[in-house]
Protein backbone atom coordinates (compact mmCIF):
# COMPACT_ATOMS: atom_id res chain seq x y z
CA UNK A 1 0.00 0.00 0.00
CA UNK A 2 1.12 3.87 -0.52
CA UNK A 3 1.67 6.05 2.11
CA UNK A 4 -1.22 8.26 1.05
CA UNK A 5 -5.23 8.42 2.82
CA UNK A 6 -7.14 5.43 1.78
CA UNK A 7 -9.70 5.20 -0.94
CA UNK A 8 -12.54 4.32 -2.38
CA UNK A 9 -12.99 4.10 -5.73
CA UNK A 10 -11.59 4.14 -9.55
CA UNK A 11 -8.41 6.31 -9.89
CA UNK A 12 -9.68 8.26 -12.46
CA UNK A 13 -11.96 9.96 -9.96
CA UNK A 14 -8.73 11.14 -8.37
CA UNK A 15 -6.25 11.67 -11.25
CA UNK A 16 -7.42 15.26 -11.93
CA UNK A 17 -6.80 16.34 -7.94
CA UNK A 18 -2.96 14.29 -8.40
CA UNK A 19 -2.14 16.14 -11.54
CA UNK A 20 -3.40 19.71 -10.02
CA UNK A 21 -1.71 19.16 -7.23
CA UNK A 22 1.10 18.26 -8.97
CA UNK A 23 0.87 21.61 -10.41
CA UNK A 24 0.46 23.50 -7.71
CA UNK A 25 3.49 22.02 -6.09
CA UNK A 26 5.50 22.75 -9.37
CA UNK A 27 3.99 26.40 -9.26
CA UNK A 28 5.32 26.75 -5.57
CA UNK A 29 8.84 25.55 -6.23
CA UNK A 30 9.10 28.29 -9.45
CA UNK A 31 7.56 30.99 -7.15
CA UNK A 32 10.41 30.00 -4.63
CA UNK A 33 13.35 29.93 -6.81
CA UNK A 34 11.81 33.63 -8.15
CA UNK A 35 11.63 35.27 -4.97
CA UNK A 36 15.09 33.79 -3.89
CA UNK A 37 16.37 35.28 -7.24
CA UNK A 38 14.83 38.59 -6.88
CA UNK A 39 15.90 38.31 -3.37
CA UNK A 40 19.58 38.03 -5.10
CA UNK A 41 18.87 40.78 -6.80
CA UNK A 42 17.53 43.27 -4.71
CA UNK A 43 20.79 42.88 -2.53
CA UNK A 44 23.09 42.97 -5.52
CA UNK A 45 21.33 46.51 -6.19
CA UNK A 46 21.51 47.58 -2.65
CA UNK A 47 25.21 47.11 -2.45
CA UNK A 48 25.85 49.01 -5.30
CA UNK A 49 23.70 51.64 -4.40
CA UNK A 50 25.92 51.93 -1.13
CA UNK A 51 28.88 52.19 -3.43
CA UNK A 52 27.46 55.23 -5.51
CA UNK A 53 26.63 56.97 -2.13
CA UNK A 54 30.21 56.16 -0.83
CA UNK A 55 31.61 58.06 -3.91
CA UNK A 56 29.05 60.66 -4.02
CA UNK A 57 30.27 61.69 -0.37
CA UNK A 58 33.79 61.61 -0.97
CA UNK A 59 33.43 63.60 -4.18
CA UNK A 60 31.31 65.97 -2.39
CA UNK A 61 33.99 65.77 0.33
CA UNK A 62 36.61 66.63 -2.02
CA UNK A 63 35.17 70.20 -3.37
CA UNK A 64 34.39 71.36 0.25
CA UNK A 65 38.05 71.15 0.95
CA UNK A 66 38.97 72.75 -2.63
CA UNK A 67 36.78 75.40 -1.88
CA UNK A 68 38.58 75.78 1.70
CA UNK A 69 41.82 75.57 0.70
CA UNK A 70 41.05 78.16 -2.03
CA UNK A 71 39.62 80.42 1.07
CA UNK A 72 42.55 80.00 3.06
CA UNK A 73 45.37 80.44 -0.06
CA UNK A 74 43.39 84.33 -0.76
CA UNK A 75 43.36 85.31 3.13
CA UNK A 76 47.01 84.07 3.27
CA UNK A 77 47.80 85.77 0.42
CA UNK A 78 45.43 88.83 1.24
CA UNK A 79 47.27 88.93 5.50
CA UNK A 80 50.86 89.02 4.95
């Protein structure tokens, strides 16, 4: 005997509720393996984001202390 409930019956009566289950299952598994891969994804997209912002401070960094050193060269050069 199978592992599965007992029955009553002709198989045919059940073959449509094996094969859509079947599906179902099969449907699950691809919704999985999509959500882990947009999971995947989504991080991939996050960590490069982080990157961009990384370099977006330390250009933004960089022309602040331009602009500084450009203040400080004219009043040094403006104070002797």
């Amino acid at each position: 005997m199978s592992g599965g409930p007992e029955r009553t019956g002709s198989r045919y009566l059940y073959a449509p509720f094996e094969v859509a289950n079947a599906r179902i299952e099969a449907n699950e598994r691809v919704a999985e393996e999509r959500w882990a891969a947009l999971s995947y994804r989504l991080e991939r997209i996050e960590i490069s984001q982080e990157r961009v912002e990384r370099r977006l401070w330390l250009a933004v960094y960089g022309v602040v202390a331009v602009i500084l050193a450009q203040g400080v060269t004219s009043l040094l050069a403006v104070a002797p």
